[in-house]
N, C-alpha and C. Protein backbone atom coordinates (compact mmCIF):
# COMPACT_ATOMS: atom_id res chain seq x y z
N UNK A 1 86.49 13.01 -18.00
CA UNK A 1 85.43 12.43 -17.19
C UNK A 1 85.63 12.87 -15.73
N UNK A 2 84.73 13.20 -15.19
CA UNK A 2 84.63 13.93 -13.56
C UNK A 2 84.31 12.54 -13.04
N UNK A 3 85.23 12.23 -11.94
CA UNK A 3 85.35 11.05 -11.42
C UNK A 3 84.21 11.36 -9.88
N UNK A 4 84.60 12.64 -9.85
CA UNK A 4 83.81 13.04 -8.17
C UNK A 4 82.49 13.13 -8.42
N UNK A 5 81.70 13.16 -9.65
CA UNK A 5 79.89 12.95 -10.07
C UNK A 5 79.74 11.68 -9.15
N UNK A 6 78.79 12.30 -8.33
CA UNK A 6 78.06 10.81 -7.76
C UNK A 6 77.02 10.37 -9.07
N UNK A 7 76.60 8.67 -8.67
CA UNK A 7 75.73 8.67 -9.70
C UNK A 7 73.93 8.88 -9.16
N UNK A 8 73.47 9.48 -9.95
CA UNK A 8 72.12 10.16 -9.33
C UNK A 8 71.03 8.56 -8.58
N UNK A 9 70.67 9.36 -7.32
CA UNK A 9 69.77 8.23 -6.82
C UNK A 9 68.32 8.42 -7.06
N UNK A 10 67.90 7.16 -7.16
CA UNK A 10 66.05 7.69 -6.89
C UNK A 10 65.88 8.38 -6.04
N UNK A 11 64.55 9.17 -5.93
CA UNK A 11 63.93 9.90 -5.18
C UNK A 11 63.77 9.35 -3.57
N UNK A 12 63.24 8.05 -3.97
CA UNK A 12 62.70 7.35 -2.97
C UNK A 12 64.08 7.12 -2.00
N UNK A 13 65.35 6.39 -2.62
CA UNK A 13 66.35 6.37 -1.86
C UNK A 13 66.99 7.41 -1.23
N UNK A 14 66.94 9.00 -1.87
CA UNK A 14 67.12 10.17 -1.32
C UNK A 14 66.46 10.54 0.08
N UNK A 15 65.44 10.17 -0.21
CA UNK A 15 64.42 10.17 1.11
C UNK A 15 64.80 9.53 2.58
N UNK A 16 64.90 7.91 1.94
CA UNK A 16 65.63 7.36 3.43
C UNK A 16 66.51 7.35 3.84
N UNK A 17 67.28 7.83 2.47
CA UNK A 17 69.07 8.45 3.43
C UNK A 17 69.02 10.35 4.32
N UNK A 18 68.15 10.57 3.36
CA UNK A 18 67.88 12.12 4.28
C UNK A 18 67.20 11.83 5.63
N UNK A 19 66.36 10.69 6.17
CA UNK A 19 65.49 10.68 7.22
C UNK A 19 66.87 10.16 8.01
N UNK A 20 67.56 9.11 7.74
CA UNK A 20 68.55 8.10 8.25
C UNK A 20 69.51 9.34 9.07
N UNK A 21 69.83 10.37 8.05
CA UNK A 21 71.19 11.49 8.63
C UNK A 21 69.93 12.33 9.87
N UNK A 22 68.97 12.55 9.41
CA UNK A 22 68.32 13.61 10.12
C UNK A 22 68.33 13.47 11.55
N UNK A 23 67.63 12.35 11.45
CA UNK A 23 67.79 11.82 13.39
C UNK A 23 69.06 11.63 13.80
N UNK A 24 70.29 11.34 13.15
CA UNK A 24 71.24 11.74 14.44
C UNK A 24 72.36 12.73 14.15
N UNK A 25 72.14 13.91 13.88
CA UNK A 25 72.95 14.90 14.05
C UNK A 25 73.19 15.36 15.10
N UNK A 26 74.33 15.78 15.73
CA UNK A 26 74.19 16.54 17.04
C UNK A 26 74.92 17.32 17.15
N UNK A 27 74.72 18.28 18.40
CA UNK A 27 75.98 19.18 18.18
C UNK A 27 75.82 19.19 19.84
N UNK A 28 77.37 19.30 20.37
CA UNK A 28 77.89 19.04 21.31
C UNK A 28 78.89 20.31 22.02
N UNK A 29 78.95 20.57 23.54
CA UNK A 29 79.86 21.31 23.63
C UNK A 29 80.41 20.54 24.96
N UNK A 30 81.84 20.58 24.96
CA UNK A 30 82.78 19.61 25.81
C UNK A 30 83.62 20.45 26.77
N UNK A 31 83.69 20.51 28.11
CA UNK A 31 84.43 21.19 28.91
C UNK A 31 85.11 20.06 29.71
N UNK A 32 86.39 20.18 28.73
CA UNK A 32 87.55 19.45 29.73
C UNK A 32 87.62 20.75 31.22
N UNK A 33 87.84 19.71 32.26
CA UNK A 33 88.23 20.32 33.35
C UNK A 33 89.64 20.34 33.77
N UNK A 34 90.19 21.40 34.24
CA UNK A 34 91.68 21.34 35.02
C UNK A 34 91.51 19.80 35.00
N UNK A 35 92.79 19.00 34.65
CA UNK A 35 93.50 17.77 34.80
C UNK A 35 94.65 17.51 35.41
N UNK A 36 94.65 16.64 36.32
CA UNK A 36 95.95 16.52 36.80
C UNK A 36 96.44 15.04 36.92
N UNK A 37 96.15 14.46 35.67
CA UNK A 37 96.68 13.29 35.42
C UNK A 37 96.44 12.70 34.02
N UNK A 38 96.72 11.70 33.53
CA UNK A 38 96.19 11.56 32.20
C UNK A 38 95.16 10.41 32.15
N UNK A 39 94.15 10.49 31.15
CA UNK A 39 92.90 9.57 31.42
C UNK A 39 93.75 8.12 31.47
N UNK A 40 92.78 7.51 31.46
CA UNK A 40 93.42 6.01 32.10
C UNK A 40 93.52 5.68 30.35
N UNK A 41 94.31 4.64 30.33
CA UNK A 41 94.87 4.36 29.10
C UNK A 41 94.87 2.77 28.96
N UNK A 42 93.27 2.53 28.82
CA UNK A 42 93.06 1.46 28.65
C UNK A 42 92.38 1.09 27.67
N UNK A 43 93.15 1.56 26.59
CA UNK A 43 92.43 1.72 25.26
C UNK A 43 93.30 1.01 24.37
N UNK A 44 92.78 0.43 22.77
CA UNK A 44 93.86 0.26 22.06
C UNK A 44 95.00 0.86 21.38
N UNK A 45 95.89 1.19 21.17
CA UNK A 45 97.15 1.85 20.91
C UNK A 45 96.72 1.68 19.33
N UNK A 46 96.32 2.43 18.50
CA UNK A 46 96.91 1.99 17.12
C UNK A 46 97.25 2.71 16.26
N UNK A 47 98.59 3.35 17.31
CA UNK A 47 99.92 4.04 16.13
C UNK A 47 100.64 3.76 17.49
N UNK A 48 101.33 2.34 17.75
CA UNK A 48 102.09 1.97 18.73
C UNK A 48 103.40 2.61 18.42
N UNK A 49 104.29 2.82 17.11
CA UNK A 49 105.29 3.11 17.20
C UNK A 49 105.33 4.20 16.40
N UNK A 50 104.01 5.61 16.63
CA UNK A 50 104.24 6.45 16.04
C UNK A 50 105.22 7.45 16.53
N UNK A 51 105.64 8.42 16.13
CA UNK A 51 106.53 9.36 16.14
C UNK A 51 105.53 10.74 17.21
N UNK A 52 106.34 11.77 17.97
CA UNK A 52 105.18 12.47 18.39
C UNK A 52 105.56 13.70 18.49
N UNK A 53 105.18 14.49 17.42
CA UNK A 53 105.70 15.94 16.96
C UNK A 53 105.56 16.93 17.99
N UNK A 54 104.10 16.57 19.06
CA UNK A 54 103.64 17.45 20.01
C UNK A 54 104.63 17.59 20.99
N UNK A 55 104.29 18.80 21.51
CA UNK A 55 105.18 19.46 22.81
C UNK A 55 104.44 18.47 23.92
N UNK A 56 105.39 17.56 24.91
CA UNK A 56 104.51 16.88 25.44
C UNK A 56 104.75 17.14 26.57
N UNK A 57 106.06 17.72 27.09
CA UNK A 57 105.93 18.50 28.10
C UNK A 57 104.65 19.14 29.26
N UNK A 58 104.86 18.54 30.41
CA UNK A 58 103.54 19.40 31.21
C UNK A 58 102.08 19.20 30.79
N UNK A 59 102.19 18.16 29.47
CA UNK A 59 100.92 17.65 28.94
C UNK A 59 99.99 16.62 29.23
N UNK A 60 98.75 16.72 29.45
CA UNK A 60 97.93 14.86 29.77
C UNK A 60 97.02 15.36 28.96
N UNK A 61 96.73 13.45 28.33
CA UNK A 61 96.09 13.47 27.45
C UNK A 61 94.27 13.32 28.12
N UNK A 62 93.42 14.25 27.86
CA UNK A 62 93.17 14.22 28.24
C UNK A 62 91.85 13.46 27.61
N UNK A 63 91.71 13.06 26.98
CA UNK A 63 90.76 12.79 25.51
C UNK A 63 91.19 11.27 24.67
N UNK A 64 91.67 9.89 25.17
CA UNK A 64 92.59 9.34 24.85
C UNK A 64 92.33 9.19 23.03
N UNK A 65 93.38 8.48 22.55
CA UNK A 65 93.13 8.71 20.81
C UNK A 65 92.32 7.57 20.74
N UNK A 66 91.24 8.31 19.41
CA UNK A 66 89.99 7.54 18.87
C UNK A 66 89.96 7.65 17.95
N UNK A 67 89.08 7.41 16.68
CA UNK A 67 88.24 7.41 16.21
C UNK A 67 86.72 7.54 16.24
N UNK A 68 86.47 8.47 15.56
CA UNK A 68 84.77 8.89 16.14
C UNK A 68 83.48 7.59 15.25
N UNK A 69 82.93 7.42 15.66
CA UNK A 69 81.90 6.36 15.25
C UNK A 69 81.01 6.58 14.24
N UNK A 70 80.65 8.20 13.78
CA UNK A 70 79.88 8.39 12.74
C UNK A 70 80.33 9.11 11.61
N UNK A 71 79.59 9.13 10.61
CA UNK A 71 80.47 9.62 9.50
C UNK A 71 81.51 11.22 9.49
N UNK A 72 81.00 12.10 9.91
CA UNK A 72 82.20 12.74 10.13
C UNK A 72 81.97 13.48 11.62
N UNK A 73 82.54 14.57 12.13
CA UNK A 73 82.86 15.22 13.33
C UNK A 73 83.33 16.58 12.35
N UNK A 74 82.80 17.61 12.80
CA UNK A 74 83.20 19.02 12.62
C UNK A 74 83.42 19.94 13.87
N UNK A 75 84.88 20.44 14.12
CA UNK A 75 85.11 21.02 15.16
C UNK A 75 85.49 22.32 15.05
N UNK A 76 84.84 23.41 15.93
CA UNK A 76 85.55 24.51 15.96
C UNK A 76 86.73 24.86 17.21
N UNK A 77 87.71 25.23 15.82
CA UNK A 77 89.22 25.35 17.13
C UNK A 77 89.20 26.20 18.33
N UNK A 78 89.72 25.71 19.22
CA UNK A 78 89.38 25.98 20.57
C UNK A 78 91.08 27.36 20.20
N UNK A 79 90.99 28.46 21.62
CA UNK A 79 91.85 29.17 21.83
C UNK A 79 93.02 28.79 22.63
N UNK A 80 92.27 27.10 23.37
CA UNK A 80 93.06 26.71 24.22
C UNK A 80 93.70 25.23 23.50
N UNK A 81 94.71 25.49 22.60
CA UNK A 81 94.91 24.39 21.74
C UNK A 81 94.76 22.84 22.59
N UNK A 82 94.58 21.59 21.48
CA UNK A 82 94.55 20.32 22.34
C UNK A 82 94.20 19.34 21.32
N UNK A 83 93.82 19.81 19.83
CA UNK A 83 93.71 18.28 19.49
C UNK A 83 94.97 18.18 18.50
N UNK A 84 94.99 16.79 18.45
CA UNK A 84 96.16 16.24 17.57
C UNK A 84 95.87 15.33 16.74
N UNK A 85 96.18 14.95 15.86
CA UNK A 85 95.63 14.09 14.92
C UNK A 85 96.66 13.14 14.42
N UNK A 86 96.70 11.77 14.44
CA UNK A 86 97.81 11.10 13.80
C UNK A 86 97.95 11.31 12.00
N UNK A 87 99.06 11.94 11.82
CA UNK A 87 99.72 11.96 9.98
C UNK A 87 99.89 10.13 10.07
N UNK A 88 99.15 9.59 8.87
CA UNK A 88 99.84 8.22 8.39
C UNK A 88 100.83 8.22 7.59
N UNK A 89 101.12 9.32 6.56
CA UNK A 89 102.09 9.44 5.76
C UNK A 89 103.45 9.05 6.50
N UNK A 90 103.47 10.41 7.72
CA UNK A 90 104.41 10.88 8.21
C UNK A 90 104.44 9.81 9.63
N UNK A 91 103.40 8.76 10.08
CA UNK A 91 103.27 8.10 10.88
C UNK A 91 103.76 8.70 12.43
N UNK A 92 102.60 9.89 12.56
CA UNK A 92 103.52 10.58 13.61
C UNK A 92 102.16 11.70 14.31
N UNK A 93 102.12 11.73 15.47
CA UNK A 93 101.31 12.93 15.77
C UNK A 93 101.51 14.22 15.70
N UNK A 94 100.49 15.09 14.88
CA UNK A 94 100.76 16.27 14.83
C UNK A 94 99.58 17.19 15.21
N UNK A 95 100.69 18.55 16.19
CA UNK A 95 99.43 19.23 17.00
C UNK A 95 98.97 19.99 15.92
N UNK A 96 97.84 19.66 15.85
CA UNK A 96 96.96 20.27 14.87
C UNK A 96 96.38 21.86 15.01
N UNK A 97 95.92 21.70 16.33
CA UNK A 97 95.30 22.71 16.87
C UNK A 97 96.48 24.06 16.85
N UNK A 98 97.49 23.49 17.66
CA UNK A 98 98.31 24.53 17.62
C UNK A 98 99.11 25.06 16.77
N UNK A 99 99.40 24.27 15.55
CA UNK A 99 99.68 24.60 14.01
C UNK A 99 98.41 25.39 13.65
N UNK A 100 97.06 25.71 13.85
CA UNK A 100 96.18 26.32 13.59
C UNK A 100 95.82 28.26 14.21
N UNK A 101 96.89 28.13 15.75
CA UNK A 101 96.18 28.59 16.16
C UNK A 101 96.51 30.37 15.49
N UNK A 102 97.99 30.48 14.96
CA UNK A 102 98.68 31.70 14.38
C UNK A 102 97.42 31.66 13.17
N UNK A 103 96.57 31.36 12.65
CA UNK A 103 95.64 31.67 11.44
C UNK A 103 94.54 32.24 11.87
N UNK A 104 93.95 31.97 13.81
CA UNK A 104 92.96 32.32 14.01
C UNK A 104 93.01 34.56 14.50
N UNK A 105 91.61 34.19 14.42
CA UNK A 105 91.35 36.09 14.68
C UNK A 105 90.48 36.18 15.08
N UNK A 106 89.92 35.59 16.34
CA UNK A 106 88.31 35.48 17.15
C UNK A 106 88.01 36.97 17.15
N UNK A 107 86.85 37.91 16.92
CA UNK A 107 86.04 36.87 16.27
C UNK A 107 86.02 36.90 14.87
N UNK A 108 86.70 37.28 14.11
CA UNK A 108 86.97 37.82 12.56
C UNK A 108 87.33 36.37 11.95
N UNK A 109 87.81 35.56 12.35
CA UNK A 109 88.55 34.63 11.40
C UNK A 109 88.35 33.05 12.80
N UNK A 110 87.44 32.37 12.52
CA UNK A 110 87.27 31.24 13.22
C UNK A 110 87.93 30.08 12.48
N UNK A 111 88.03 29.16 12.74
CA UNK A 111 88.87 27.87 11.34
C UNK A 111 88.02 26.41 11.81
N UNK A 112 87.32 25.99 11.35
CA UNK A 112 87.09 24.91 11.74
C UNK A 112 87.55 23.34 11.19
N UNK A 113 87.70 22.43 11.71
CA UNK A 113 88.65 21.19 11.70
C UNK A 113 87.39 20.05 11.19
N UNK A 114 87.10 18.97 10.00
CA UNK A 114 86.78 18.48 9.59
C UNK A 114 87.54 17.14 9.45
N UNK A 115 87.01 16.11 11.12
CA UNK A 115 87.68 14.59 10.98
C UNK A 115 86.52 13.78 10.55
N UNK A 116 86.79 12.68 9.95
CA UNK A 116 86.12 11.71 8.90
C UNK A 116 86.09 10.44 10.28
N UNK A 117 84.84 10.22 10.21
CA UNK A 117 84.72 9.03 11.24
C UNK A 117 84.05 7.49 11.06
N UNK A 118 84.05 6.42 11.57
CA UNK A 118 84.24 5.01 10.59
C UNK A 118 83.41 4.95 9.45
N UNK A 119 82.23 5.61 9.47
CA UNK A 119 81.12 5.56 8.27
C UNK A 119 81.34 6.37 7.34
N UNK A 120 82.38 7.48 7.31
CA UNK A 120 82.77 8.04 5.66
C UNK A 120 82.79 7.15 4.88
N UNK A 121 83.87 5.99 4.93
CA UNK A 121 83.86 5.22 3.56
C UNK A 121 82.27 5.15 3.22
N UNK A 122 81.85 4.48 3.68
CA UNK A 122 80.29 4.34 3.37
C UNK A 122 79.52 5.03 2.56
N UNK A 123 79.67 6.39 2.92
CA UNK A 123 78.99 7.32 2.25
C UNK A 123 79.66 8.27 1.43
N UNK A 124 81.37 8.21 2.01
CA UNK A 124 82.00 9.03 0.80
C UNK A 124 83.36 8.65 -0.04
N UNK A 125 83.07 7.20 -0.20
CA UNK A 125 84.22 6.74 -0.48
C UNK A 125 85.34 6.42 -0.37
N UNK A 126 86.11 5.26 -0.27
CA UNK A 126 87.66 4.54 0.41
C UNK A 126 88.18 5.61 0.59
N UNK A 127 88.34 6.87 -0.03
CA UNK A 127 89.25 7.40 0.68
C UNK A 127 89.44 8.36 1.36
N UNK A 128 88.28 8.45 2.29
CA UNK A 128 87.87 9.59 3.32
C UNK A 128 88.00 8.19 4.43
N UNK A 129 88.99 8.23 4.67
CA UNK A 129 88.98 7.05 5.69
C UNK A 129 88.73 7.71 7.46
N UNK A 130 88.50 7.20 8.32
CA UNK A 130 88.41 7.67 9.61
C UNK A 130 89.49 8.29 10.11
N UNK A 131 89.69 9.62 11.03
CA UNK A 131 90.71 10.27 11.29
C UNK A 131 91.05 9.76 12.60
N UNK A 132 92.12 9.30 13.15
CA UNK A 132 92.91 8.77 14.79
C UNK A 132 93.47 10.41 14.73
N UNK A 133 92.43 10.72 16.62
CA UNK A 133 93.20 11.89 16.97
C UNK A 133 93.01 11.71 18.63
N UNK A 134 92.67 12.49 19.26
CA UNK A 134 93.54 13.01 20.70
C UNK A 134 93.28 14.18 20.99
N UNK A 135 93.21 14.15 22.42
CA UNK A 135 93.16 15.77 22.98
C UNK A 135 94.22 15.51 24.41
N UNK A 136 95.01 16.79 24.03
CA UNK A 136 96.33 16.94 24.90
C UNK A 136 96.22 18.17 25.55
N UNK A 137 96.35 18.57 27.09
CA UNK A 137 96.36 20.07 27.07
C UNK A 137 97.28 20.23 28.47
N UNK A 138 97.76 21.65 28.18
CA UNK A 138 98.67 21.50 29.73
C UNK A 138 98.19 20.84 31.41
N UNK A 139 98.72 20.56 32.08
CA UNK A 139 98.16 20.58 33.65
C UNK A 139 97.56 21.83 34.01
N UNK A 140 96.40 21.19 34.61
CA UNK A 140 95.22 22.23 35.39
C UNK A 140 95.35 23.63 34.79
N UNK A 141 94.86 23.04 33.18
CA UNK A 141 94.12 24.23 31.92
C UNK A 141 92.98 23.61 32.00
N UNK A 142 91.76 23.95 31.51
CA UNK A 142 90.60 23.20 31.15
C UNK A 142 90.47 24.21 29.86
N UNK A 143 89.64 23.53 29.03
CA UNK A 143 89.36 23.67 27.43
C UNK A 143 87.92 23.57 26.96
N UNK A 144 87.44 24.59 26.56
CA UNK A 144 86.41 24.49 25.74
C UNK A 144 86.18 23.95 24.35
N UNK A 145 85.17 23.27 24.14
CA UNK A 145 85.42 22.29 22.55
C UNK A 145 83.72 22.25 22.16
N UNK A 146 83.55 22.60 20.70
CA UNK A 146 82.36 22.61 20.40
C UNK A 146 82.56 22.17 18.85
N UNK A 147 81.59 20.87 19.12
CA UNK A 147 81.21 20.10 17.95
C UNK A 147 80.16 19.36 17.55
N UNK A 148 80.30 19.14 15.94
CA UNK A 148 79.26 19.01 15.39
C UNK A 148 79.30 17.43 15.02
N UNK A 149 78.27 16.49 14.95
CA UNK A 149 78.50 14.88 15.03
C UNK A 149 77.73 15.01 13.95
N UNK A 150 78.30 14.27 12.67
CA UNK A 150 77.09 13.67 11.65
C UNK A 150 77.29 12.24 11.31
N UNK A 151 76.06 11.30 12.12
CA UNK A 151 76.36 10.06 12.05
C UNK A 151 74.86 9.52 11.79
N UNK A 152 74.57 8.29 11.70
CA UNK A 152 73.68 7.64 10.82
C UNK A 152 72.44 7.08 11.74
N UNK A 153 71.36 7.20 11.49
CA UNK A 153 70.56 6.30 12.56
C UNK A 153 70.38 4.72 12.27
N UNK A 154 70.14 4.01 13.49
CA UNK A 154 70.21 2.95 13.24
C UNK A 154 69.91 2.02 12.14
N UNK A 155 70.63 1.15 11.33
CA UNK A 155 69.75 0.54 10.34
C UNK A 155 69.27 -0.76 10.46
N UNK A 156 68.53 -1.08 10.02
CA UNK A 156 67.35 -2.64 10.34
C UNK A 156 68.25 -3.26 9.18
């Protein structure tokens, strides 16, 4: 038995979930600027006693760690590494980007990064849970970041 078969929807329900995604897709492009401090950190902590694999050296965060609000986020990796993503297994941050970047070959070989944001469960099941990540980059680098938002329009 194929456990991953969704079970088929009406037509009609196909419809208002296709109108629902349609209106808020977006696609975004983000220019961190030279930083010379780290954003203010008045956010909640929640991997207080994680472990932190990244080179943190000469680093501010410049992006503090989130979770994104709609069902997923698709990113293409920047040349100027910076995001990190918390491992729960391993309960620990790991630079993602820069574990990525020996695979890339601009423009032959691009890699793009696929985080799950609070509304996966929703639509793709417990265990596409939301990804906790971060953007870290040296002092006075700035970074180019281009991404794709697929999140839900409002529901009544």
């Amino acid at each position: 038995m194929n456990n991953c078969s969704p079970t088929p929807l009406p037509v009609s329900e196909l419809d208002e979930i296709k109108e629902c995604l349609e209106e808020r897709a977006s696609l975004s492009v983000i220019h961190y600027f030279p930083a010379s401090v780290d954003e203010a950190a008045d956010f909640i902590n929640e991997a207080p006693n994680a472990k932190d694999l990244c080179e943190q050296s000469n680093m501010l965060e410049v992006c503090s760690q989130h979770k994104d609000t709609g069902i997923f986020t698709l990113i293409m990796t920047s040349n100027v590494p910076g995001l990190d993503v918390y491992d729960n297994k391993l309960q620990a941050w790991i630079p993602l980007e820069t574990l990525i970047q020996q695979h890339r070959d601009p423009p032959n070989t691009e890699i793009m990064v696929l985080l799950m944001g609070h509304k996966a469960p929703l639509f793709l099941g417990a265990k596409c849970q939301p990804t906790l990540h971060r953007v870290t980059v040296k002092k006075a680098v700035e970074r180019p970041s281009f991404l794709y938002f697929m999140d839900t329009a409002k529901i009544n």
